[in-house]
N, C-alpha and C. Protein backbone atom coordinates (compact mmCIF):
# COMPACT_ATOMS: atom_id res chain seq x y z
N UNK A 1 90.22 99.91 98.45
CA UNK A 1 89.34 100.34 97.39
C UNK A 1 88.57 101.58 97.85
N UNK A 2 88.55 102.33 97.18
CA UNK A 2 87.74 104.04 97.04
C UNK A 2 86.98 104.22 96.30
N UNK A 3 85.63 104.50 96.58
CA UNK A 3 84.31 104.36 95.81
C UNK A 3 84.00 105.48 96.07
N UNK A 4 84.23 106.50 94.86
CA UNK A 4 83.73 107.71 94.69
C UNK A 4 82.74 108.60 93.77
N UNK A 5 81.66 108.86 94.98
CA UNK A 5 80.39 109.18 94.47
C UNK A 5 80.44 110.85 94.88
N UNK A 6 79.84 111.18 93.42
CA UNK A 6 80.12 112.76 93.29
C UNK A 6 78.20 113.07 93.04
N UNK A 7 77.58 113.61 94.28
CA UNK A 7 76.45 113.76 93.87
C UNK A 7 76.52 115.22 93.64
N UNK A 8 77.34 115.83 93.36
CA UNK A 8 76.92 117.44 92.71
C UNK A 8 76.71 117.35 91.25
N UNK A 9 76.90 118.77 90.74
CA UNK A 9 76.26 118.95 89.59
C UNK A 9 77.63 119.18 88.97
N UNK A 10 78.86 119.62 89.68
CA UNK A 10 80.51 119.85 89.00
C UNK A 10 81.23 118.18 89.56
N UNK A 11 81.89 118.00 88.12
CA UNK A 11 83.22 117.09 88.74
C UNK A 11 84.44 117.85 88.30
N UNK A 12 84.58 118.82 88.94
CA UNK A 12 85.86 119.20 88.96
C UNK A 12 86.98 118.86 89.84
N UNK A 13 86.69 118.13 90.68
CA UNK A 13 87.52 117.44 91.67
C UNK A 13 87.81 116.04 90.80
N UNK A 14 87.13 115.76 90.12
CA UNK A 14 87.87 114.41 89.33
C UNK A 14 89.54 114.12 89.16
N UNK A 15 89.94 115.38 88.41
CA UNK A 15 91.44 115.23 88.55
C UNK A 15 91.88 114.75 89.22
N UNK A 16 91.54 114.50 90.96
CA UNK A 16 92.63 114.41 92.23
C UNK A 16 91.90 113.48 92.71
N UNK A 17 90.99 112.40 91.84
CA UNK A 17 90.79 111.09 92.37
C UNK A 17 92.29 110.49 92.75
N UNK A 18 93.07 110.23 91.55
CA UNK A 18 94.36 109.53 91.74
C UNK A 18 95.23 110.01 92.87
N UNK A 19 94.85 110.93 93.44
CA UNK A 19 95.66 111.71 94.79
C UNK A 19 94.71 111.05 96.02
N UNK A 20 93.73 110.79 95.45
CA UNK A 20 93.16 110.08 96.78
C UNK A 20 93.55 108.82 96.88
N UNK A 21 93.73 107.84 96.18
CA UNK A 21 94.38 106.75 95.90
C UNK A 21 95.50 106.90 96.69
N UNK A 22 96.47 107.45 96.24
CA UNK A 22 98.21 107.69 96.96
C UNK A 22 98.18 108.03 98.12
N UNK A 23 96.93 108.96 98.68
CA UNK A 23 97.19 109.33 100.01
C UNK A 23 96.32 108.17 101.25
N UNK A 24 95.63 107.67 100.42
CA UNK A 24 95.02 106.37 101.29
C UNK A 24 95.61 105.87 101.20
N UNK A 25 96.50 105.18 100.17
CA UNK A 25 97.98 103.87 100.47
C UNK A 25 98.88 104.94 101.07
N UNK A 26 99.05 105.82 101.25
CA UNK A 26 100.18 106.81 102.65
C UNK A 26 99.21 106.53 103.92
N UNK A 27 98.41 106.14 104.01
CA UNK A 27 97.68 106.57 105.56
C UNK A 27 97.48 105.33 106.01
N UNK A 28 97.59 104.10 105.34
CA UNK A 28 97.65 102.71 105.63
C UNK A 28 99.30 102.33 105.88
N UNK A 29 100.08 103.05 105.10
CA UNK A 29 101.75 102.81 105.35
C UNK A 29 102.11 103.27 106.78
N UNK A 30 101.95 105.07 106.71
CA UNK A 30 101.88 105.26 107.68
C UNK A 30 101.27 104.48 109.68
N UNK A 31 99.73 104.00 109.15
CA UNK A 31 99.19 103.77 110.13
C UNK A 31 99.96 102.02 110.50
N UNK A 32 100.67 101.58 109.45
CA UNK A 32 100.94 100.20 109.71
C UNK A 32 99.77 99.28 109.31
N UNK A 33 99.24 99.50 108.25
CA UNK A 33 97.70 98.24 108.40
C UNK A 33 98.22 97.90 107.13
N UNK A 34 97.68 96.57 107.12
CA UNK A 34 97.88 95.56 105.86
C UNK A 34 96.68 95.08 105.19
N UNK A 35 95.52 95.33 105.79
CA UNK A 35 94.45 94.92 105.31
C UNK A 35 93.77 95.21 103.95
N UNK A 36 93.32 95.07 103.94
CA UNK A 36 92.44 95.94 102.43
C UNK A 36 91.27 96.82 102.76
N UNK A 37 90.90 97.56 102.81
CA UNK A 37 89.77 98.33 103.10
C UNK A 37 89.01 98.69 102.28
N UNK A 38 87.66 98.87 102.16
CA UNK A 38 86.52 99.59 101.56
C UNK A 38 86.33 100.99 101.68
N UNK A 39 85.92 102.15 101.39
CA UNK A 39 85.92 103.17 101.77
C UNK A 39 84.82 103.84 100.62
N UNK A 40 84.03 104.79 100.89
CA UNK A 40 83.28 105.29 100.15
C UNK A 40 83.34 106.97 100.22
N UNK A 41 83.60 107.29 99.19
CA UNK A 41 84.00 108.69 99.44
C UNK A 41 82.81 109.75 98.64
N UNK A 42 82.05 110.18 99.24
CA UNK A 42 80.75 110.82 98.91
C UNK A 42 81.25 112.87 98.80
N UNK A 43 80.98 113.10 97.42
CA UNK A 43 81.27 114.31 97.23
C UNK A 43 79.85 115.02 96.94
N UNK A 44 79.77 116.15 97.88
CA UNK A 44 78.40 116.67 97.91
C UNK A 44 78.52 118.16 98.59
N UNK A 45 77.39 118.81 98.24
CA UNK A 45 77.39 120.28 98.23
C UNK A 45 77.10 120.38 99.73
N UNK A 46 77.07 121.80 99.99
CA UNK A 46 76.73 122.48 101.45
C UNK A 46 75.26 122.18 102.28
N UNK A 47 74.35 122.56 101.21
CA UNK A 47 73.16 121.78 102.00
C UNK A 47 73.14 120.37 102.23
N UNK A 48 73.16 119.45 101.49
CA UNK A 48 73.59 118.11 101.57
C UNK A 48 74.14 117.66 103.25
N UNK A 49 75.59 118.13 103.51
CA UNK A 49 75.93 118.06 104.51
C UNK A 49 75.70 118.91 105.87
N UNK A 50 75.10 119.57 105.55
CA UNK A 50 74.22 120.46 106.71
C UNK A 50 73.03 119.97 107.09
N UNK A 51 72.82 119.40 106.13
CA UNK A 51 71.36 118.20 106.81
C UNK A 51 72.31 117.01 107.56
N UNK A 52 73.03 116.67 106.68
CA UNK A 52 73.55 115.59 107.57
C UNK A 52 74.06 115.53 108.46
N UNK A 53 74.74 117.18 109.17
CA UNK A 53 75.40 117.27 110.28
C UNK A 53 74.29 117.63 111.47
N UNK A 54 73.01 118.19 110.67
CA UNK A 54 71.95 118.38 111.48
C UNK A 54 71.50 117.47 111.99
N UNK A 55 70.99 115.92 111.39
CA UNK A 55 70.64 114.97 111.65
C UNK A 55 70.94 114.00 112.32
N UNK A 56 72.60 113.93 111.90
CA UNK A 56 73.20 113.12 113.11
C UNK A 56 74.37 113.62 113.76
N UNK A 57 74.48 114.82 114.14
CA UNK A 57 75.04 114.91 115.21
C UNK A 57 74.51 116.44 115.57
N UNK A 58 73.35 116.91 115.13
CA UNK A 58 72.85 118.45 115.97
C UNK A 58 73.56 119.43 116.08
N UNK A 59 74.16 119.77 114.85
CA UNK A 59 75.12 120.46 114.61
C UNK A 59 74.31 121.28 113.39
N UNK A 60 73.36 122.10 113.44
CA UNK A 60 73.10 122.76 111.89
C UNK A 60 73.37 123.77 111.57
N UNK A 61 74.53 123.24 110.76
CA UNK A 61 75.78 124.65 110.38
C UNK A 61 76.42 123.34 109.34
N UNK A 62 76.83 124.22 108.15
CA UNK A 62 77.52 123.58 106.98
C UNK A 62 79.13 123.17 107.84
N UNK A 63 79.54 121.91 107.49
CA UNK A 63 80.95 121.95 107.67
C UNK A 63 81.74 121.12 106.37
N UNK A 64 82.93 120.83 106.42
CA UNK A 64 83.93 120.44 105.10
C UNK A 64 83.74 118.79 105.09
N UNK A 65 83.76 118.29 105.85
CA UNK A 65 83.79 116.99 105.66
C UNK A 65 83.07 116.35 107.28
N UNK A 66 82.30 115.20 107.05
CA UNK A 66 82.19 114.47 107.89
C UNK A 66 82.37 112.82 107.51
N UNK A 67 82.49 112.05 108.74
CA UNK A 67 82.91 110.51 108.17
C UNK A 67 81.71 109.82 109.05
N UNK A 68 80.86 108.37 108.76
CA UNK A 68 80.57 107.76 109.43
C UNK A 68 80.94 106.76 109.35
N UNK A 69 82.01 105.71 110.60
CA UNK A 69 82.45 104.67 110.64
C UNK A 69 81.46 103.25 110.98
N UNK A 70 81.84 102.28 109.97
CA UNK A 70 80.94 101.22 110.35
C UNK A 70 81.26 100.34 111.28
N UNK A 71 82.70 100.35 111.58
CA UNK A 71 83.20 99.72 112.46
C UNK A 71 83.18 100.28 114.31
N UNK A 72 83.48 101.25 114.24
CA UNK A 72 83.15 102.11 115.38
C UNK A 72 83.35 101.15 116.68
N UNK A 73 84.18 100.41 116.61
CA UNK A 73 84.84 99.22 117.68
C UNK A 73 83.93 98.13 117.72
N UNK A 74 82.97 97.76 116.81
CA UNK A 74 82.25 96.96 116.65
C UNK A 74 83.28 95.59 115.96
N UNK A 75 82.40 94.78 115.70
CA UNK A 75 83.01 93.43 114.86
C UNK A 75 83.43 93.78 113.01
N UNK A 76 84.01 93.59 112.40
CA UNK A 76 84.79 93.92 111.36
C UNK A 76 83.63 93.58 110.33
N UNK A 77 83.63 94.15 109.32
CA UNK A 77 82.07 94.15 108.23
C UNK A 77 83.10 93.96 107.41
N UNK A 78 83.20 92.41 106.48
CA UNK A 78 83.99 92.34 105.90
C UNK A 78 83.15 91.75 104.12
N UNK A 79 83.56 92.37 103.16
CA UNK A 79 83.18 92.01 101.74
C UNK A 79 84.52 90.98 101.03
N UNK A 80 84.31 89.80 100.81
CA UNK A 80 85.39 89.10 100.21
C UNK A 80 86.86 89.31 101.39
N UNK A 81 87.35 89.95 100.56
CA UNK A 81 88.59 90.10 100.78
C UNK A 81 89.29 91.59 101.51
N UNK A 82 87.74 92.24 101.71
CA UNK A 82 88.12 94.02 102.11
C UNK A 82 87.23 94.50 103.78
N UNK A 83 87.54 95.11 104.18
CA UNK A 83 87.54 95.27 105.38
C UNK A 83 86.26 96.39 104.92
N UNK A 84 85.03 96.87 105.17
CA UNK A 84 84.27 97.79 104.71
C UNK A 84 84.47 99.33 105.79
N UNK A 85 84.84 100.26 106.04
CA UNK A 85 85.39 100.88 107.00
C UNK A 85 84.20 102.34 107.14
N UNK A 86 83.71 102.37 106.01
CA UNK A 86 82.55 103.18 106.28
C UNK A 86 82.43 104.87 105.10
N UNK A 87 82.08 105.70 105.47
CA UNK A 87 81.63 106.90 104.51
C UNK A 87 81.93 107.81 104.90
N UNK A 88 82.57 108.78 103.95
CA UNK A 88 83.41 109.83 103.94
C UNK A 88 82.59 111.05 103.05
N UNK A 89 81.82 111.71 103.65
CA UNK A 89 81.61 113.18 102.75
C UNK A 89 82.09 114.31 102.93
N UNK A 90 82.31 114.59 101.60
CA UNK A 90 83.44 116.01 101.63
C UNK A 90 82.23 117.28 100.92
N UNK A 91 82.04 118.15 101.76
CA UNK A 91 81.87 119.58 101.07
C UNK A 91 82.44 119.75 99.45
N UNK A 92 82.08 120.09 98.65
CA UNK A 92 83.13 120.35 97.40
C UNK A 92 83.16 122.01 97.70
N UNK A 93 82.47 122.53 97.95
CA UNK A 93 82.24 123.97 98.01
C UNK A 93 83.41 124.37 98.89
N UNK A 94 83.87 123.43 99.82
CA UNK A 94 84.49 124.32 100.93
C UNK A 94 85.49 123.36 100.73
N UNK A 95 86.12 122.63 100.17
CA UNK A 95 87.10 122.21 99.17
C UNK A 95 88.05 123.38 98.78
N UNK A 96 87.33 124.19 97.74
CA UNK A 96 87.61 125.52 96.90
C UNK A 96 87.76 126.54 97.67
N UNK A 97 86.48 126.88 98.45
CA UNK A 97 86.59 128.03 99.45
C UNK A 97 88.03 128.06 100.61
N UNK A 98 88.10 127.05 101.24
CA UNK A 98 89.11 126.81 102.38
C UNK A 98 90.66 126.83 101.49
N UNK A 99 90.79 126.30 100.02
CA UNK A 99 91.67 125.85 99.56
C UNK A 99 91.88 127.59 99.39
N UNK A 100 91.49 128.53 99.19
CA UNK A 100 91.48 129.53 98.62
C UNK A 100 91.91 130.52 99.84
N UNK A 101 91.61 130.22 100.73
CA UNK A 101 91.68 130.78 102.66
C UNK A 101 92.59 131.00 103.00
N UNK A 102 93.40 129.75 103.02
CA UNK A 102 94.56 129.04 103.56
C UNK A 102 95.68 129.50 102.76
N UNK A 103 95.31 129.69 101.50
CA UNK A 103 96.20 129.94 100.69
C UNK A 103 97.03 128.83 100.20
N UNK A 104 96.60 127.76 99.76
CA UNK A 104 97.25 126.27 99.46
C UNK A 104 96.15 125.84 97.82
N UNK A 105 96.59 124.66 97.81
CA UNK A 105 96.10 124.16 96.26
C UNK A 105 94.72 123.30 96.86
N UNK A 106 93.80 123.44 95.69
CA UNK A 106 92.65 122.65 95.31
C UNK A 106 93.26 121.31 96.24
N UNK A 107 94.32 120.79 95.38
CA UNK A 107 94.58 119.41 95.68
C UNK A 107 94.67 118.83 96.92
N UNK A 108 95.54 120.11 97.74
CA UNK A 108 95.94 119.83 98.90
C UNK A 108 95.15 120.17 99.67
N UNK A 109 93.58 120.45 99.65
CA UNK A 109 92.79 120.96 100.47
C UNK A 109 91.95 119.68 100.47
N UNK A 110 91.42 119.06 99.08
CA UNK A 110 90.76 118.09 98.80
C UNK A 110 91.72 116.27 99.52
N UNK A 111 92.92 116.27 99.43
CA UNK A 111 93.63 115.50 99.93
C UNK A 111 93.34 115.72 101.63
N UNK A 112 93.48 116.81 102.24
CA UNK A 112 93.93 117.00 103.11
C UNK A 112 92.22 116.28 103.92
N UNK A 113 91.11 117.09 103.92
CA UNK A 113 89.64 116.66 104.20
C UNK A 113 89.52 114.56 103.90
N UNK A 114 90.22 114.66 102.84
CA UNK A 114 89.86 112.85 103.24
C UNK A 114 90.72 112.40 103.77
N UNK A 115 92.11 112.69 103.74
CA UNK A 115 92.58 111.83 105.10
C UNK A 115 92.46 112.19 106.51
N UNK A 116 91.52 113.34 107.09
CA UNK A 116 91.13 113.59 108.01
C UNK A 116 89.99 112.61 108.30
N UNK A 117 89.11 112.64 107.12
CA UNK A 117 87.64 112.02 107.20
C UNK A 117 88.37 110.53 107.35
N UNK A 118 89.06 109.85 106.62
CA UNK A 118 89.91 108.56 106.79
C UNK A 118 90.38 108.47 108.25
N UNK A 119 91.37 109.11 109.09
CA UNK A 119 91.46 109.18 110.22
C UNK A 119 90.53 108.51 111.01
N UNK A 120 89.27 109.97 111.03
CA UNK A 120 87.86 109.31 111.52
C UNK A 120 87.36 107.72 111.57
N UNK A 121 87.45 107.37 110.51
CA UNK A 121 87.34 105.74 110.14
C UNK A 121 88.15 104.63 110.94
N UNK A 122 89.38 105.10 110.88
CA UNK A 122 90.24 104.16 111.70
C UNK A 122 89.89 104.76 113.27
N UNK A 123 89.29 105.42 113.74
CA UNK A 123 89.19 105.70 115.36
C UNK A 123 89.86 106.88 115.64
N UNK A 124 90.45 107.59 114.81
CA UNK A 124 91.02 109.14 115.90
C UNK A 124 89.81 110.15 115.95
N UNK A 125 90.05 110.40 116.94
CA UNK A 125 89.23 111.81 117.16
C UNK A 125 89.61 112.95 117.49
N UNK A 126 89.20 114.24 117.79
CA UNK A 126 89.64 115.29 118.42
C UNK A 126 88.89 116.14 118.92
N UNK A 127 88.01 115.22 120.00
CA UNK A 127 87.24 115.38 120.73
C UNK A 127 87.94 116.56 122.38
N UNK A 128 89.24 115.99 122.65
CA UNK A 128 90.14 116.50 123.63
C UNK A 128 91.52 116.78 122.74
N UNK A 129 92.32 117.76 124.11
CA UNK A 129 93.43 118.39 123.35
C UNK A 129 94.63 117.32 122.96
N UNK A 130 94.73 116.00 124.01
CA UNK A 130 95.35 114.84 123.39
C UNK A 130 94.73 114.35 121.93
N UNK A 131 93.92 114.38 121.92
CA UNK A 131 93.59 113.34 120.98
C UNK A 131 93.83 114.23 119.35
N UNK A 132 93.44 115.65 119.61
CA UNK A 132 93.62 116.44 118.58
C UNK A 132 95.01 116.50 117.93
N UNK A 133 95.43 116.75 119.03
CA UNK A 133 97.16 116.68 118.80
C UNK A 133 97.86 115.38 117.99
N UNK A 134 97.32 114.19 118.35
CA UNK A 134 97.74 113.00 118.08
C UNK A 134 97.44 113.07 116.57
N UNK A 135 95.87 113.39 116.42
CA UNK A 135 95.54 113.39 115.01
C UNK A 135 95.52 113.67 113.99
N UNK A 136 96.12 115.22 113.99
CA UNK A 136 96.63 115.98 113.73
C UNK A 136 97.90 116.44 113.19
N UNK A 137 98.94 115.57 114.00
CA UNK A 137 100.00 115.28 114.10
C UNK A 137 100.36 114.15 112.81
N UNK A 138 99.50 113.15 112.89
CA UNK A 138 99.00 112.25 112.04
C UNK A 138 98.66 112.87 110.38
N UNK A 139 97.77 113.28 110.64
CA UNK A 139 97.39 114.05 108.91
C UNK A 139 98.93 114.82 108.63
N UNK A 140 99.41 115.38 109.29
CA UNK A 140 100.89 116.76 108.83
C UNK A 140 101.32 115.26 108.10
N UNK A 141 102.30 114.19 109.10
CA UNK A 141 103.04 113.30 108.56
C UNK A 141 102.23 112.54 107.20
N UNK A 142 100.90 112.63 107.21
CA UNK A 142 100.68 111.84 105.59
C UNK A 142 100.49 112.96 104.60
N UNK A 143 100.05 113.95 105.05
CA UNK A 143 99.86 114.95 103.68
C UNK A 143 101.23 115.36 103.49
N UNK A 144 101.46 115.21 104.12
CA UNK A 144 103.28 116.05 103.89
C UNK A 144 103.26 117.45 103.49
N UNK A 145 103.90 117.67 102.67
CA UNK A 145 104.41 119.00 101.83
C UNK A 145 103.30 119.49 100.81
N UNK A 146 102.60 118.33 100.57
CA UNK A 146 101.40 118.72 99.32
C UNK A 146 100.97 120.07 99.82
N UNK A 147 101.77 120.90 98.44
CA UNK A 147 101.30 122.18 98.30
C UNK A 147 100.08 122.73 97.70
């Protein structure tokens, strides 16, 4: 389940809810998990997340997405029947901007930031050049081709 909260003032990313859907059941296929998960996917502007990158992790500089995991190798936070895995905020601004950079689609920019931020959740990092690689490696095989 994907609980998506759009605190800006545009939902123009609405369209590619249903792409978030498909690419979270790709990143659970992929990863091998059977569980059910919770996930909260928080869509919010540049200041928004520049406080938040300021605050918890001393970083004050706007970036595209950050995730905070609830699990974080802790004991499993479980609702009914769903595994609660934690919060995902995406830039919308740099959604558009980066999508525009790169030279790729809205979709595939907006896809691409939550299954990174998803990653995060399940434990990858890319903190070192292994781990980047691994994770990395990881997002190519679920985003695929999305142009």
């Amino acid at each position: 389940m994907i609980n998506v909260i759009n605190q800006t003032k545009y939902d123009d990313l609405q369209p590619y809810y249903g792409l978030i859907s498909k690419y979270y059941e790709r990143t659970l296929q992929v990863l091998g998990l059977q569980d059910q998960y919770a996930v909260s996917l928080i869509i919010c502007g540049p200041i928004k997340i520049r406080r938040i990158n300021r605050e918890y992790r001393q970083i004050d500089k706007v970036t595209d997405v950050i995730s905070f995991a609830l699990l974080d190798g802790e004991e499993e936070i479980g609702f009914e029947d769903e595994i609660e895995l934690g919060d995902i905020f995406i830039n919308r601004s740099r959604v558009f901007s980066q999508a525009e950079e790169y030279g790729h689609s809205v979709a595939r920019e907006f896809v691409f930031l939550f299954v990174h931020g998803l990653l995060h959740l399940f434990g990858y990092d890319h903190m070192n050049k292994e781990d980047e690689e691994k994770m990395f490696a990881l997002q190519r095989q679920i985003v695929g081709d999305l142009a």
